[in-house]
C-alpha atoms as a PDB file:
ATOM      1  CA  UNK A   1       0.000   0.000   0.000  1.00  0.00           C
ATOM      2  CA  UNK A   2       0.929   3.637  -0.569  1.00  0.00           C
ATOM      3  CA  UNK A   3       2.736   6.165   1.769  1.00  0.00           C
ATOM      4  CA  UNK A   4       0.824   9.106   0.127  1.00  0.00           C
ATOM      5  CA  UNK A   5       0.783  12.579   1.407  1.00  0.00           C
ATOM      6  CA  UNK A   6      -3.037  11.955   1.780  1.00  0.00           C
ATOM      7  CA  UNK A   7      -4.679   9.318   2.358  1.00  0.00           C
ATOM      8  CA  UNK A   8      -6.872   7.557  -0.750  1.00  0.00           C
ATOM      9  CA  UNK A   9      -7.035   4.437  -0.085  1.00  0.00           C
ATOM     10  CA  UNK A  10     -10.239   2.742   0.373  1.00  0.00           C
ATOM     11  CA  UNK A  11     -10.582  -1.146   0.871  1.00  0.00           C
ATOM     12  CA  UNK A  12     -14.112  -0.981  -1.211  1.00  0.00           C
ATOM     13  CA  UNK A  13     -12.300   0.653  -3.518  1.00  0.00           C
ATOM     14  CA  UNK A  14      -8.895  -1.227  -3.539  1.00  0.00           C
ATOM     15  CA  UNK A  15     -10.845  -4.725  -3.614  1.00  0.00           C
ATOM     16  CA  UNK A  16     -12.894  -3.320  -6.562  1.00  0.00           C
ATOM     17  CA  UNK A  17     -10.295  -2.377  -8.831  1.00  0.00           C
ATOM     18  CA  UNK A  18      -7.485  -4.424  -7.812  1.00  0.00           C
ATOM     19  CA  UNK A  19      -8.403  -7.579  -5.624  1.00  0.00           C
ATOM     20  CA  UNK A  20      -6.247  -9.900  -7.302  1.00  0.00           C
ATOM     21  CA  UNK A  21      -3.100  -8.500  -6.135  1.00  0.00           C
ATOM     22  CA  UNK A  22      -3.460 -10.653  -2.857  1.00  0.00           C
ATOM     23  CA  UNK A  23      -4.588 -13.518  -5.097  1.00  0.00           C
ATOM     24  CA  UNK A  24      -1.572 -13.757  -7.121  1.00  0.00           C
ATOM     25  CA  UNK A  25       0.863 -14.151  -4.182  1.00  0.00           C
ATOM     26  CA  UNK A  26       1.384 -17.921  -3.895  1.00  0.00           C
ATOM     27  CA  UNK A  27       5.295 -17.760  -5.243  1.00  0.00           C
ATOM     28  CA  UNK A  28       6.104 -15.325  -3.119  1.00  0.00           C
ATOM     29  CA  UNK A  29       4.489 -17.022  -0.150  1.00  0.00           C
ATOM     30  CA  UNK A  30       6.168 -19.973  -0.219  1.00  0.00           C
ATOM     31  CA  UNK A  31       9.447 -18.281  -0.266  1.00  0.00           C
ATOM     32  CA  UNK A  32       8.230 -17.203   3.168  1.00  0.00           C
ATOM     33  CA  UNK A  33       8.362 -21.245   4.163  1.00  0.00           C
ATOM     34  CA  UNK A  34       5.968 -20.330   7.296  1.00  0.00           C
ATOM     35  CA  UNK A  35       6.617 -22.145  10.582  1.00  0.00           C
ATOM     36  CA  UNK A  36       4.311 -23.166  12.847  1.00  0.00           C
ATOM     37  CA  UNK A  37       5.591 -20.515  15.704  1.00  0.00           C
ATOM     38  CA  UNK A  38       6.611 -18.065  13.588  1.00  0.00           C
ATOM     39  CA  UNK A  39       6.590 -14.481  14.413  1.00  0.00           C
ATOM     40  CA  UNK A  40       5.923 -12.483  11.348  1.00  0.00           C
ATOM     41  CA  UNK A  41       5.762  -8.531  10.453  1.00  0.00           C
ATOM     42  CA  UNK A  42       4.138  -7.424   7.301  1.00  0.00           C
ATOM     43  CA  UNK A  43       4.963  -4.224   5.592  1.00  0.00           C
ATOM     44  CA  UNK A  44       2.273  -2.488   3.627  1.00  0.00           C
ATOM     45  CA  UNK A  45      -0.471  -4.885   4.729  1.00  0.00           C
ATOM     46  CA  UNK A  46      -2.887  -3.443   3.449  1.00  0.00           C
ATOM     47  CA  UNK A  47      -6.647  -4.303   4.337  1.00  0.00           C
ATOM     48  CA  UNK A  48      -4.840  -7.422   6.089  1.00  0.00           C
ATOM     49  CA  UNK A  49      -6.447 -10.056   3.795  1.00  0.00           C
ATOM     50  CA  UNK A  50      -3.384 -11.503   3.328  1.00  0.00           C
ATOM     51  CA  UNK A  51      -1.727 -10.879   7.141  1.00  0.00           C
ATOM     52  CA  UNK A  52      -4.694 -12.765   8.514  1.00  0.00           C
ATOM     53  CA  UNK A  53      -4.003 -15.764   6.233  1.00  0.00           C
ATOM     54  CA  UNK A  54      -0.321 -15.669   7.274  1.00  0.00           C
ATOM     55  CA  UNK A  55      -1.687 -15.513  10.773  1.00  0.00           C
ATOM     56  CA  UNK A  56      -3.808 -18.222  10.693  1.00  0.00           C
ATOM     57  CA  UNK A  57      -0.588 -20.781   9.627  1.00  0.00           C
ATOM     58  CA  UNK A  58       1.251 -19.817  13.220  1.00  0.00           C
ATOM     59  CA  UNK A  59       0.893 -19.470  16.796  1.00  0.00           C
ATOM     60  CA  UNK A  60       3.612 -16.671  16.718  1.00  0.00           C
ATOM     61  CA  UNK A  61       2.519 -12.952  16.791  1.00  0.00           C
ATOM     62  CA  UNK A  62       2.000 -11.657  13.012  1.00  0.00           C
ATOM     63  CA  UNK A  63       2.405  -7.704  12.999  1.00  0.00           C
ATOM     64  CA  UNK A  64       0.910  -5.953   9.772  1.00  0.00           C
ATOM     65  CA  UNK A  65       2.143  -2.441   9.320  1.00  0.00           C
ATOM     66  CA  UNK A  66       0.012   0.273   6.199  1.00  0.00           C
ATOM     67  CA  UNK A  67       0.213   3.876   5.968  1.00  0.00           C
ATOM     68  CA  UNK A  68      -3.312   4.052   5.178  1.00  0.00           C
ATOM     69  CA  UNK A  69      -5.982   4.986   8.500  1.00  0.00           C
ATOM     70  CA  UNK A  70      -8.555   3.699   6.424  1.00  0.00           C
ATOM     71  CA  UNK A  71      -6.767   0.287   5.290  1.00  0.00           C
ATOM     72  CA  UNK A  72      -5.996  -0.528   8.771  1.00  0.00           C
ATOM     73  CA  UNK A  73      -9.342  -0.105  10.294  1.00  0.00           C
ATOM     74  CA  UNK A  74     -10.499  -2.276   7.776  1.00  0.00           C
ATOM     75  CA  UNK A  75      -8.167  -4.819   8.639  1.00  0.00           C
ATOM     76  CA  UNK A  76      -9.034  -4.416  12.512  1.00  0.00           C
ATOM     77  CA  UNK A  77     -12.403  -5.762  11.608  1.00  0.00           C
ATOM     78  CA  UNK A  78     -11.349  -8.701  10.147  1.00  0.00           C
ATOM     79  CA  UNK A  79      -7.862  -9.544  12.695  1.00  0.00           C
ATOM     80  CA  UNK A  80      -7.114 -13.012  13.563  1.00  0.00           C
ATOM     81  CA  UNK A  81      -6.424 -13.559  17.643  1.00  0.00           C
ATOM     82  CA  UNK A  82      -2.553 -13.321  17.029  1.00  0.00           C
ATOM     83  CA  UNK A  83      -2.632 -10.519  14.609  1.00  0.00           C
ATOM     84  CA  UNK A  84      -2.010  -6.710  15.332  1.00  0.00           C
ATOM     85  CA  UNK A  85      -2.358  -3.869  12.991  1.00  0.00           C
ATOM     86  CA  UNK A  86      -0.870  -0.532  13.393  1.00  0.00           C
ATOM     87  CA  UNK A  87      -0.730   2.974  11.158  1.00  0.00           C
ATOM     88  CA  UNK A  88       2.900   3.340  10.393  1.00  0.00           C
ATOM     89  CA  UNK A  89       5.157   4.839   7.896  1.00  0.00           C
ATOM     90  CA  UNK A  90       7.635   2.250   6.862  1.00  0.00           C
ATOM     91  CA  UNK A  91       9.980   4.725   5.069  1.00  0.00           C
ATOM     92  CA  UNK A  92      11.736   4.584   8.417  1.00  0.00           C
ATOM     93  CA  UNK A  93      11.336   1.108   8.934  1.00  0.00           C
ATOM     94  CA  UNK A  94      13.569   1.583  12.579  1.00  0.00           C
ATOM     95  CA  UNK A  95      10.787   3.642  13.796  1.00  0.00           C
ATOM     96  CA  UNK A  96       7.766   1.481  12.915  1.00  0.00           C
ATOM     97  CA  UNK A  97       9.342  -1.175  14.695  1.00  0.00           C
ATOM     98  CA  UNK A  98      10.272   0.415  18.067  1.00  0.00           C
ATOM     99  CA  UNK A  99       6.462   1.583  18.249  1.00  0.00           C
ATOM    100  CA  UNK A 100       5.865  -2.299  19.131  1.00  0.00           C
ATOM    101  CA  UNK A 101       7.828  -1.952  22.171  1.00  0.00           C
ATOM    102  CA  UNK A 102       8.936   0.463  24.873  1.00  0.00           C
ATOM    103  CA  UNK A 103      12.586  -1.482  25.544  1.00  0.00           C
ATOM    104  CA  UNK A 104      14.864   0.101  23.969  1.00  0.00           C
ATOM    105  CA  UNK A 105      15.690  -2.089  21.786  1.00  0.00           C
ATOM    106  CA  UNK A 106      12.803  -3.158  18.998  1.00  0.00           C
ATOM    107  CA  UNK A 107      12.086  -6.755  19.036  1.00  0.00           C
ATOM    108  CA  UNK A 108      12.569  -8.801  16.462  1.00  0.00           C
ATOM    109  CA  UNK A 109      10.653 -11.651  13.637  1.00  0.00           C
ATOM    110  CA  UNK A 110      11.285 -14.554  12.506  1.00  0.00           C
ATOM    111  CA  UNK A 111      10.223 -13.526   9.271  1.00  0.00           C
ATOM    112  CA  UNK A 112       9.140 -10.082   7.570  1.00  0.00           C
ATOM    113  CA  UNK A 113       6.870 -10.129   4.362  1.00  0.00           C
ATOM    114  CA  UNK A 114       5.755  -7.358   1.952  1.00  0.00           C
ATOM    115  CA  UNK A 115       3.453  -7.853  -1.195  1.00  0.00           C
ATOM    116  CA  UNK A 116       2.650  -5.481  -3.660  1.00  0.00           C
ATOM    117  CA  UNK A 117       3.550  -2.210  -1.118  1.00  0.00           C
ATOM    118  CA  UNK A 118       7.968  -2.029  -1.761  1.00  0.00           C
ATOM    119  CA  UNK A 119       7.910  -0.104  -4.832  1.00  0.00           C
ATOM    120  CA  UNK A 120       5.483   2.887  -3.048  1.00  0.00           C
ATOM    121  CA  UNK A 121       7.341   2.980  -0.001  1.00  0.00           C
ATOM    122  CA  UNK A 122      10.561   3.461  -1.231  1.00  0.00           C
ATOM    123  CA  UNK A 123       9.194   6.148  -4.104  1.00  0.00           C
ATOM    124  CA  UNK A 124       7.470   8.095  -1.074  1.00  0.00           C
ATOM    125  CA  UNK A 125       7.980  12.016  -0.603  1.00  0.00           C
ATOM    126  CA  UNK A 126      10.658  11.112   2.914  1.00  0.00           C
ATOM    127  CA  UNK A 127      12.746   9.095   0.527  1.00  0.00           C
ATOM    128  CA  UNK A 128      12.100  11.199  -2.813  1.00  0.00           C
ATOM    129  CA  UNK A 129      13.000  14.155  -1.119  1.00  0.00           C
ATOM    130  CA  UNK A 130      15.389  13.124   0.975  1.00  0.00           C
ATOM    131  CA  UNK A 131      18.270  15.781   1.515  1.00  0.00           C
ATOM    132  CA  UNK A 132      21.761  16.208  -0.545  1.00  0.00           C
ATOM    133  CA  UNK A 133      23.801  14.282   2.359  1.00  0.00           C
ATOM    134  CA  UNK A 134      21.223  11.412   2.492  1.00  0.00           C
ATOM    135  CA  UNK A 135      19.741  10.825  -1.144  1.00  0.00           C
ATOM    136  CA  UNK A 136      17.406   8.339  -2.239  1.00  0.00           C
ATOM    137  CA  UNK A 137      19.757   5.439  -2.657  1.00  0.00           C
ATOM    138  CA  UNK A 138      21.041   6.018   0.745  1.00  0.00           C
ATOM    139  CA  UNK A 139      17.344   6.389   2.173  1.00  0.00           C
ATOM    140  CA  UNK A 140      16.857   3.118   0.280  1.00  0.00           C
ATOM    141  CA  UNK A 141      19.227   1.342   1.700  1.00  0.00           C
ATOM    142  CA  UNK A 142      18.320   1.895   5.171  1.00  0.00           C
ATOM    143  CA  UNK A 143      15.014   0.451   5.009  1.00  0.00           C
ATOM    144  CA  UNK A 144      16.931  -2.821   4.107  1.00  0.00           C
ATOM    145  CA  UNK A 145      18.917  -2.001   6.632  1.00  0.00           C
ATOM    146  CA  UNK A 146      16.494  -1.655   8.677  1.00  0.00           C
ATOM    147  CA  UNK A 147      14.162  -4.857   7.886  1.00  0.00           C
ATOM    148  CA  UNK A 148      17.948  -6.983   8.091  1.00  0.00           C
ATOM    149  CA  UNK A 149      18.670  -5.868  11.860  1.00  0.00           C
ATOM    150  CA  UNK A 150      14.471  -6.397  12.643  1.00  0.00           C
ATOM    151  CA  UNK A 151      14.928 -10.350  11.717  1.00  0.00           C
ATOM    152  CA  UNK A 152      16.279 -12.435  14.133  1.00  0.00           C
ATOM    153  CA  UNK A 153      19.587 -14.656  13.136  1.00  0.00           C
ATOM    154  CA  UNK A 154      18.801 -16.978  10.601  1.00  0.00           C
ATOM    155  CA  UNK A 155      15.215 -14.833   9.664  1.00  0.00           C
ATOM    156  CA  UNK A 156      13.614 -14.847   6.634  1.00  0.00           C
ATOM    157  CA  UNK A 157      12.342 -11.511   4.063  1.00  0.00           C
ATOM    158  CA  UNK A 158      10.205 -12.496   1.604  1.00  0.00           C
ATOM    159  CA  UNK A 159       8.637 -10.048  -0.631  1.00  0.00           C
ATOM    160  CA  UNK A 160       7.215  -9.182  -3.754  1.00  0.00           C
ATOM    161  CA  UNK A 161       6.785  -5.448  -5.344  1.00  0.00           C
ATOM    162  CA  UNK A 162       6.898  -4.194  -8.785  1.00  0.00           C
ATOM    163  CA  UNK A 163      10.206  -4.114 -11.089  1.00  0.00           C
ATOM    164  CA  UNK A 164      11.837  -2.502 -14.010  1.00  0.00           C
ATOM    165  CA  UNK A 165       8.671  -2.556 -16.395  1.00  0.00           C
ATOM    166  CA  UNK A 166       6.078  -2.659 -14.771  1.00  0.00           C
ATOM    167  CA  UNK A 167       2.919  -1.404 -16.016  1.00  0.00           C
ATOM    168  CA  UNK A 168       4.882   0.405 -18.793  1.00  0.00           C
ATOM    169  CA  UNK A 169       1.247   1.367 -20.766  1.00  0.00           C
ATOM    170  CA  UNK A 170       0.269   2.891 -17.898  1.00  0.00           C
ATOM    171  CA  UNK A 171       3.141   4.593 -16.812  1.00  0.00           C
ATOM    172  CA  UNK A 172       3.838   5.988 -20.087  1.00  0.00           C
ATOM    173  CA  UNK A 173       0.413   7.235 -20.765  1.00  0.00           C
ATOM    174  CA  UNK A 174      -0.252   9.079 -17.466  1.00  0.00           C
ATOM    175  CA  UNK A 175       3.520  11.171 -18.591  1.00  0.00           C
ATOM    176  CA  UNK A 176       2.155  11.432 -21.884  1.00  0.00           C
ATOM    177  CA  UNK A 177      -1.196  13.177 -20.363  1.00  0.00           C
ATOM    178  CA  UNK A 178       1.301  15.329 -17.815  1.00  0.00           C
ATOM    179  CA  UNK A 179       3.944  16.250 -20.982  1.00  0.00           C
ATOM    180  CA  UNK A 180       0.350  17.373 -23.013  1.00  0.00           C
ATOM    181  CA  UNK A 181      -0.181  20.011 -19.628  1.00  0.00           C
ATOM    182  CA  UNK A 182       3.561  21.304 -19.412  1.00  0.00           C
ATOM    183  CA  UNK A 183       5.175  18.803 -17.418  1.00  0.00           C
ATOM    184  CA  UNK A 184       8.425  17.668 -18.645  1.00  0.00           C
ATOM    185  CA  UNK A 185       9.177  13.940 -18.708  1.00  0.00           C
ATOM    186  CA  UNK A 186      12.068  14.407 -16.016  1.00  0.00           C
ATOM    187  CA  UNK A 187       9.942  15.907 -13.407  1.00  0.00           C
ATOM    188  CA  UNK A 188       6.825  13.178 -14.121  1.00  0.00           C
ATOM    189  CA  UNK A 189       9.701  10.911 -13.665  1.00  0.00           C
ATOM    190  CA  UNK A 190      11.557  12.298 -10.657  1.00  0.00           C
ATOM    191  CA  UNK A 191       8.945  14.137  -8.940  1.00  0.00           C
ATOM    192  CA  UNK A 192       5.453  12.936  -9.542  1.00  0.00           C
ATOM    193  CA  UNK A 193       5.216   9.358 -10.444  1.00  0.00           C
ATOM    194  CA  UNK A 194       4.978   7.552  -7.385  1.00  0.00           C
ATOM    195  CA  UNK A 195       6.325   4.050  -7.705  1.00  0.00           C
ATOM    196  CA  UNK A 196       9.886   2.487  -7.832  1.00  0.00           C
ATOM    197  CA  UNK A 197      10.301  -0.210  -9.807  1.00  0.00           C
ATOM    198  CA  UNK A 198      14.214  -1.408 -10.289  1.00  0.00           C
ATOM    199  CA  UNK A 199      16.020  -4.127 -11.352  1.00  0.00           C
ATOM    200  CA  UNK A 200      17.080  -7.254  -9.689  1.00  0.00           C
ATOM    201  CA  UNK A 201      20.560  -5.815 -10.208  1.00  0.00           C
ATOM    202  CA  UNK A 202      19.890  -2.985  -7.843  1.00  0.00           C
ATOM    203  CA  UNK A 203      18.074  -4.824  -5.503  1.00  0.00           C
ATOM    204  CA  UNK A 204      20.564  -7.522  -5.179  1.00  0.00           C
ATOM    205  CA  UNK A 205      23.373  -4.885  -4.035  1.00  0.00           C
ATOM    206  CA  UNK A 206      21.130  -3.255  -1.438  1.00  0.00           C
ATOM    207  CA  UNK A 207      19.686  -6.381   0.078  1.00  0.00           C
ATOM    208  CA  UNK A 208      24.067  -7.639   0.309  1.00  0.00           C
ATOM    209  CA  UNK A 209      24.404  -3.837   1.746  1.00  0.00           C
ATOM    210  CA  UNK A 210      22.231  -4.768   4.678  1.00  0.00           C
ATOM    211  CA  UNK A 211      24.031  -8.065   4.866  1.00  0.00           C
ATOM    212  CA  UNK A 212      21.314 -10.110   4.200  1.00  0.00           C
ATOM    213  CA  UNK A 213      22.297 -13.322   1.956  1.00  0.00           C
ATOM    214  CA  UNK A 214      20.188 -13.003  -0.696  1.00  0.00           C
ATOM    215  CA  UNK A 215      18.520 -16.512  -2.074  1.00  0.00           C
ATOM    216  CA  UNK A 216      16.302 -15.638  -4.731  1.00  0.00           C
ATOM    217  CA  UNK A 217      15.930 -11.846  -6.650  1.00  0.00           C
ATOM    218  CA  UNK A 218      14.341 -12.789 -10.009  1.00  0.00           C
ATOM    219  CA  UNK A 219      11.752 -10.562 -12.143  1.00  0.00           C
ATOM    220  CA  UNK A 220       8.817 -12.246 -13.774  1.00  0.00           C
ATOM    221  CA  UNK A 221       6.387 -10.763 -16.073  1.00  0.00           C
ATOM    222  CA  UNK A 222       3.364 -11.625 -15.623  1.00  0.00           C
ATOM    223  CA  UNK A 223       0.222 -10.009 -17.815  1.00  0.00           C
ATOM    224  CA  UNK A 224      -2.847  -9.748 -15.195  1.00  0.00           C
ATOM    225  CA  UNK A 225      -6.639  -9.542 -15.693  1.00  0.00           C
ATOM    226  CA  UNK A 226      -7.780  -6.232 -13.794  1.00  0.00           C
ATOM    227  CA  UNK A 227     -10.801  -6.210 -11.719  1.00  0.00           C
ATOM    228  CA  UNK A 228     -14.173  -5.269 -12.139  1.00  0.00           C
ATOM    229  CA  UNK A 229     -13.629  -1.469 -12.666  1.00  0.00           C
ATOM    230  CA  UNK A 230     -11.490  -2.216 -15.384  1.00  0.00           C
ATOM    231  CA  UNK A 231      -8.496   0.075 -16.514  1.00  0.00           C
ATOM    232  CA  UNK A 232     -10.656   3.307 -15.162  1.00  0.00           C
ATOM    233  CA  UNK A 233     -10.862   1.666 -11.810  1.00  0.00           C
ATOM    234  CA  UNK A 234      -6.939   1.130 -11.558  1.00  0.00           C
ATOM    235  CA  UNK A 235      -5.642   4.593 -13.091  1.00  0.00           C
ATOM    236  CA  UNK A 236      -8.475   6.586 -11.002  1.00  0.00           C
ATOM    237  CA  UNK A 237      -6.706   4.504  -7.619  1.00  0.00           C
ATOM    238  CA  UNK A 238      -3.414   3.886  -8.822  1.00  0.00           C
ATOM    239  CA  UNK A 239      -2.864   6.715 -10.669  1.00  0.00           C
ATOM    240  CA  UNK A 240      -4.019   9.780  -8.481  1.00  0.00           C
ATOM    241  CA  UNK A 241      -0.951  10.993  -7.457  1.00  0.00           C
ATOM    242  CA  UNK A 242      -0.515  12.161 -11.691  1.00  0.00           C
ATOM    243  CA  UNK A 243      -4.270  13.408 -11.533  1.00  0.00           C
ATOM    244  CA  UNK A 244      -3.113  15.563  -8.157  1.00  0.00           C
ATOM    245  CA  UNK A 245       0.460  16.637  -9.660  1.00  0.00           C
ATOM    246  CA  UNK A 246      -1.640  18.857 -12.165  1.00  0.00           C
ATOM    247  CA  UNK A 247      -3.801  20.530 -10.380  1.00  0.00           C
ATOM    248  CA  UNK A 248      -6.465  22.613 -11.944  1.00  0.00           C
ATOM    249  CA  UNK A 249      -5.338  20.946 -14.898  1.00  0.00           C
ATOM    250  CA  UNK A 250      -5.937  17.326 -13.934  1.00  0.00           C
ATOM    251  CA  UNK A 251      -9.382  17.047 -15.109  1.00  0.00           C
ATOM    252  CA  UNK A 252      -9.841  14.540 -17.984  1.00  0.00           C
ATOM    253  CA  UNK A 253      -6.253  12.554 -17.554  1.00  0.00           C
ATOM    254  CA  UNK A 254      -7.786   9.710 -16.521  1.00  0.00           C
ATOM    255  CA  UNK A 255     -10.663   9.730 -19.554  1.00  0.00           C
ATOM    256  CA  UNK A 256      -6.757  10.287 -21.748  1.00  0.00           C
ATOM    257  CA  UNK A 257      -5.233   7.703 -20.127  1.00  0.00           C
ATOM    258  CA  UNK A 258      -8.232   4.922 -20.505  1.00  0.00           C
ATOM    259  CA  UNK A 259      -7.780   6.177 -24.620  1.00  0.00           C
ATOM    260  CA  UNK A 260      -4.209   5.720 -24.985  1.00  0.00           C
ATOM    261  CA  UNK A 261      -4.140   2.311 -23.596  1.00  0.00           C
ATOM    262  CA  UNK A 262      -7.749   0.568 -25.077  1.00  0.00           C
ATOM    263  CA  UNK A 263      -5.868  -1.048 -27.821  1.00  0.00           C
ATOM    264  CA  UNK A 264      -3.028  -2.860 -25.492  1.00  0.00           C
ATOM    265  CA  UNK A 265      -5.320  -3.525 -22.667  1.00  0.00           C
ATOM    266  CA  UNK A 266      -8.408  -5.277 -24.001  1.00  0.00           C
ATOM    267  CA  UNK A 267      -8.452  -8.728 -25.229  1.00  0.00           C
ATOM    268  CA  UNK A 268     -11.231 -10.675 -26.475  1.00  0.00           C
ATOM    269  CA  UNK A 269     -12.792 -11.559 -23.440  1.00  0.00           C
ATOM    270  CA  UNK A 270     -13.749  -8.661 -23.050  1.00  0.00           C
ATOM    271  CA  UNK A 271     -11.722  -8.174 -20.019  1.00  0.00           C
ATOM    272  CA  UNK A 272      -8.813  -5.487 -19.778  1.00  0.00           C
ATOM    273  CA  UNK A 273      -5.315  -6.770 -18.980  1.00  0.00           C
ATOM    274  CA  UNK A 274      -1.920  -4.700 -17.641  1.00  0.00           C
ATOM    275  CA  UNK A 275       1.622  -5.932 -18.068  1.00  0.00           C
ATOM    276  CA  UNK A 276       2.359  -6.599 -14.349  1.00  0.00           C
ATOM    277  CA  UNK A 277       6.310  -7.445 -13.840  1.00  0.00           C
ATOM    278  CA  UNK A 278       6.958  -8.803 -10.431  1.00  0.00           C
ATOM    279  CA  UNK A 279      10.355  -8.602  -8.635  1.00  0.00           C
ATOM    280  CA  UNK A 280      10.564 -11.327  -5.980  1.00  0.00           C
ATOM    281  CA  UNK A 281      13.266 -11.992  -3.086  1.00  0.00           C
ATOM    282  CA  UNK A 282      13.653 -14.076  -0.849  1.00  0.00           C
ATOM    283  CA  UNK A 283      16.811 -13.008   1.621  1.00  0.00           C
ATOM    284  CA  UNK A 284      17.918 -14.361   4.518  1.00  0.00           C
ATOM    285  CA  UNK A 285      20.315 -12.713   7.771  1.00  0.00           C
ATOM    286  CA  UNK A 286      23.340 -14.640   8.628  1.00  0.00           C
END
């Protein structure tokens, strides 16, 4: 889930337009290789569909962790006995952690998860706009610093966000409706679009800068069928933070971005598809 400067997130909303992103999760899952007693945190949880299906596979505690008020209440509702939710931004990961205790030093999991929530964490405004002595690759790599030294020896992080490629149609068409207001394609790039999606080459050097011994880092594309709202659904939820960027101007992008992408989307089923790619890791501290 996002760390947006507001929050937009709805669960109605989310499940409506993009309820298969829990769905599609087995891989990453079983990288996860769940315990019976595990102790588990989840970053970017999310309405906690999946955290309470983690939780039900262990008697440990199972910590999920969203940005979004609105996410997390909705996951309150729906909690398994072992599970606790809390609002916290995970751009400083250290932080988030320490809330769960008052010893000084933050406990610690067995394993830490993340689906789907990576690449708009580490694209937020704290690590976008990060200052001259501490830019974003820096920032960056203290979050896996961060998750490294909140796993116990031998701990597991599993996770799953979008890499290099993913959702290109989209991405390019929302700059393409920002260029046609004034915007140049740097600052779409560098300052409004709000995801991160790298390489496994990148993430494989700052998952060994934290130390962690990294088992699997693959990318896997993987074309998806959206949910019932369709392309409109996922740009108008996915895609605010463009819409926002311009302003008075922003009326219409979504209407241009639904246009540009009709001919790569829909297939004959009728349904609309987007070229998800996944980047997947499974990392381990020593």
């Amino acid at each position: 889930m996002a760390q947006p400067s507001s929050d937009h997130w709805s669960s109605e909303a989310y499940q409506k337009s993009a309820g298969f992103v829990p769905l599609l999760t087995s891989k990453v899952v079983d990288l996860l290789d769940l315990q019976p007693t595990d102790s588990v945190l989840d970053i970017g949880c999310g309405d906690g569909v999946l955290t309470v299906n983690l939780a039900a596979q262990t008697t440990g505690p199972v910590v999920g962790f969203d940005s979004s008020a609105s996410m997390i209440a909705t996951a309150e509702k729906t909690r398994h006995p072992n599970c606790t939710f809390a609002v916290q931004n995970c751009t400083n990961l250290t932080s988030a952690v320490r809330f769960l205790s008052k010893a000084t030093r933050p406990p610690q999991f067995d394993k830490i998860f993340s689906n789907a929530a990576i690449h708009w964490i580490l694209s937020s405004p704290a690590i976008r706009h990060s200052s001259p002595l501490q830019p974003p690759p820096s920032a960056r790599q203290q979050f896996f610093t961060a998750t490294a030294t909140s796993l116990k020896p031998n701990g597991v992080f599993a996770a799953e966000w979008g890499g290099a490629g993913n959702v290109a149609e989209m991405h390019v068409a929302f700059t393409a409706a920002l260029m046609r207001r004034g915007f140049s394609a740097k600052r779409v790039r560098e300052e409004i679009s709000p995801w991160w999606f790298p390489d496994e080459l990148e993430v494989r050097g700052l998952l060994e800068g934290a130390g962690l011994r990294v088992e699997v880092c693959e990318r896997e594309y993987r074309s998806t069928k959206l949910g019932q709202e369709g392309v409109r659904g996922w740009a108008e939820l996915m895609g605010r933070s463009f819409v926002e960027a311009a302003g008075e101007y922003g009326g219409g992008i979504v209407d241009e971005v639904c246009e540009m992408v009709e001919g790569t989307t829909r297939r004959d089923d009728g349904g609309a598809w987007l070229g998800y790619v996944r980047l997947r890791v499974k990392a381990r501290r020593v």
